[in-house]
C-alpha atoms as a PDB file:
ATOM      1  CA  UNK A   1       0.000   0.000   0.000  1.00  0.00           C
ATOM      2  CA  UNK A   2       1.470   3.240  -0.871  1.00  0.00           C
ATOM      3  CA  UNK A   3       1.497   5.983   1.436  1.00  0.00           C
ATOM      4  CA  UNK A   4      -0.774   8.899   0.616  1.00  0.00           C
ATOM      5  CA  UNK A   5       1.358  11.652   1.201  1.00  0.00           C
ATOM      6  CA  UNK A   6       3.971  10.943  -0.918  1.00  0.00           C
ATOM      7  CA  UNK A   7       1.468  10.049  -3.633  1.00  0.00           C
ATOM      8  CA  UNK A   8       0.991  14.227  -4.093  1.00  0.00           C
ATOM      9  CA  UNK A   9       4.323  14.931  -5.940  1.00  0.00           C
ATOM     10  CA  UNK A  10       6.309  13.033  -9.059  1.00  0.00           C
ATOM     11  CA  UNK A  11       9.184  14.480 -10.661  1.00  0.00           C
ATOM     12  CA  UNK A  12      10.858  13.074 -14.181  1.00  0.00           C
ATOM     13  CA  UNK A  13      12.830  14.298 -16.596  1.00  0.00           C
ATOM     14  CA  UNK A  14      11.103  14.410 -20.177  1.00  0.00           C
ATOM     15  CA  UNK A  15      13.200  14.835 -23.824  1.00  0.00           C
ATOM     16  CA  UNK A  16      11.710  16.975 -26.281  1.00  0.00           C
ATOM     17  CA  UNK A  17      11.537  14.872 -29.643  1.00  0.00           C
ATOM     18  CA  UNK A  18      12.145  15.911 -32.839  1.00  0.00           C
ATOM     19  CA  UNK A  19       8.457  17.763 -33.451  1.00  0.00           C
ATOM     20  CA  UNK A  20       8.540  19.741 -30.507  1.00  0.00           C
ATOM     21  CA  UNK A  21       7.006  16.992 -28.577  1.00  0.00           C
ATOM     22  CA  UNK A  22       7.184  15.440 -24.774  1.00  0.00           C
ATOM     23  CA  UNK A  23       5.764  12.301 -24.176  1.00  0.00           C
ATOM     24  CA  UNK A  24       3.797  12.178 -20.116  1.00  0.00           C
ATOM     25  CA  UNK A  25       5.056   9.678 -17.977  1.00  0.00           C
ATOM     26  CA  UNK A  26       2.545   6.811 -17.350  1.00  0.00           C
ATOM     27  CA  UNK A  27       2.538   7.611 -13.577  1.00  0.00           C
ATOM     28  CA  UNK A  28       1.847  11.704 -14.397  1.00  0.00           C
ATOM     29  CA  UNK A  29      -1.285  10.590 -16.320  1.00  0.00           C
ATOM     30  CA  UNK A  30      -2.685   7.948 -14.267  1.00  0.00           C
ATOM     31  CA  UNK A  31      -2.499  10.615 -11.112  1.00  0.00           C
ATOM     32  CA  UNK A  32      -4.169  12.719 -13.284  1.00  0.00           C
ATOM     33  CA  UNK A  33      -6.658  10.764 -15.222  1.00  0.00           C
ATOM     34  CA  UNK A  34      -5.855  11.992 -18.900  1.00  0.00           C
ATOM     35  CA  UNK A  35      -5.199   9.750 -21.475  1.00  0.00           C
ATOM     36  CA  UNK A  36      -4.356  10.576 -25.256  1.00  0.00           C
ATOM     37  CA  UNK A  37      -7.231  12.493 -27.048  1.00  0.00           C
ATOM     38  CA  UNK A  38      -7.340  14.650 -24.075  1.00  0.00           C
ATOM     39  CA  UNK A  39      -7.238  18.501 -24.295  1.00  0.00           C
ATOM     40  CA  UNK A  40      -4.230  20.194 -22.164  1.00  0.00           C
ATOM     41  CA  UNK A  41      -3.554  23.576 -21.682  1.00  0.00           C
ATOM     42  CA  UNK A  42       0.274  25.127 -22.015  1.00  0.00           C
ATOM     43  CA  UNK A  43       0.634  28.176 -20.005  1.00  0.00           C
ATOM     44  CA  UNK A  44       4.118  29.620 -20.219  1.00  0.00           C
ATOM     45  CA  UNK A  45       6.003  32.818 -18.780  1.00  0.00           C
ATOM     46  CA  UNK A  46       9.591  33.276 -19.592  1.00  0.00           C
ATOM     47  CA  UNK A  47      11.054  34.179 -16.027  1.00  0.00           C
ATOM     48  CA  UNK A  48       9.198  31.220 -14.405  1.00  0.00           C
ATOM     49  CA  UNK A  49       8.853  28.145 -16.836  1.00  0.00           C
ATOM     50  CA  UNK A  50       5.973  26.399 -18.298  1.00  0.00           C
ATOM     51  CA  UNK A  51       3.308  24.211 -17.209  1.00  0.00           C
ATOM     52  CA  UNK A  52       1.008  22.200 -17.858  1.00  0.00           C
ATOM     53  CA  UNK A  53      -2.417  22.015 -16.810  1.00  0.00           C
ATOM     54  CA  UNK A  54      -5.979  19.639 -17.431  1.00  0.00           C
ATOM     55  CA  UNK A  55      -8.959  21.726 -18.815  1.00  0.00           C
ATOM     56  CA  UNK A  56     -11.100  20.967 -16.188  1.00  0.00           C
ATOM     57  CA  UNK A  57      -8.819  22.063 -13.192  1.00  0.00           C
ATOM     58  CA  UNK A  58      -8.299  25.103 -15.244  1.00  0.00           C
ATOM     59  CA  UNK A  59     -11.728  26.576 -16.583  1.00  0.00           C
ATOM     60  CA  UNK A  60     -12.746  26.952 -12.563  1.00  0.00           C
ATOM     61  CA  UNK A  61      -9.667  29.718 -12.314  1.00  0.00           C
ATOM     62  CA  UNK A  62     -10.412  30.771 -15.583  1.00  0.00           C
ATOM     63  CA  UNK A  63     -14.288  31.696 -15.142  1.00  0.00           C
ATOM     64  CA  UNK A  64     -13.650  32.941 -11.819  1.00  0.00           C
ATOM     65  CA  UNK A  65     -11.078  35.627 -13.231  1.00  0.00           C
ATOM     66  CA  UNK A  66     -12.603  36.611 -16.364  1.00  0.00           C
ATOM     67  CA  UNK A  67     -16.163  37.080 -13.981  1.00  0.00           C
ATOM     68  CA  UNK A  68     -13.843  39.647 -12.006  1.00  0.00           C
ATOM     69  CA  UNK A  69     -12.732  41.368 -14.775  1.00  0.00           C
ATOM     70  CA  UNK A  70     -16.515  41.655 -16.083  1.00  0.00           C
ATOM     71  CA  UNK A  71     -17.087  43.148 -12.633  1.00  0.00           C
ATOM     72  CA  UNK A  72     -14.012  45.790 -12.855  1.00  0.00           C
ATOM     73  CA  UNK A  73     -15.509  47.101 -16.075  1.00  0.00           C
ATOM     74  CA  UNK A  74     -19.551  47.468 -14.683  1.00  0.00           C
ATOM     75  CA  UNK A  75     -18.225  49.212 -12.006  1.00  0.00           C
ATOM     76  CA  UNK A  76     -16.117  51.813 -14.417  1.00  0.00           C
ATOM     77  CA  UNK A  77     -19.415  51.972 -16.468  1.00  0.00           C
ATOM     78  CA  UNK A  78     -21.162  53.566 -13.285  1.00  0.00           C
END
């Protein structure tokens, strides 16, 4: 049985192929249920790296900032 705790973290190192391309290691999708076909998300900033992120843990954030932004620009309307 593996312990919990330590099942929060995985770290590998990944070679980009010849197209640009990084394959996921097995254990990265299986903790996080996506499986080829799936739709990903790239977010990148050059001082602090890129990552990688599912759809669904990401439209949450998304809606909740673009719904603040919609409420910055009512309240400049009034």
């Amino acid at each position: 049985m593996k312990d919990k705790k330590n099942d929060r973290y995985f770290m590998a190192s990944v070679k980009l192929g010849p197209k640009g391309q990084i394959v996921i290691p097995k254990e990265v999708r299986e903790m996080f249920g996506v499986a080829p076909g799936d739709t990903m998300v790239l977010l990148a900033d050059r001082k602090k790296g890129v990552a990688l992120q599912t759809v669904d843990k990401l439209n949450p954030m998304l809606r909740s900032t673009f719904n603040s932004l919609m409420d910055d620009e009512e309240d400049e309307e009034a």
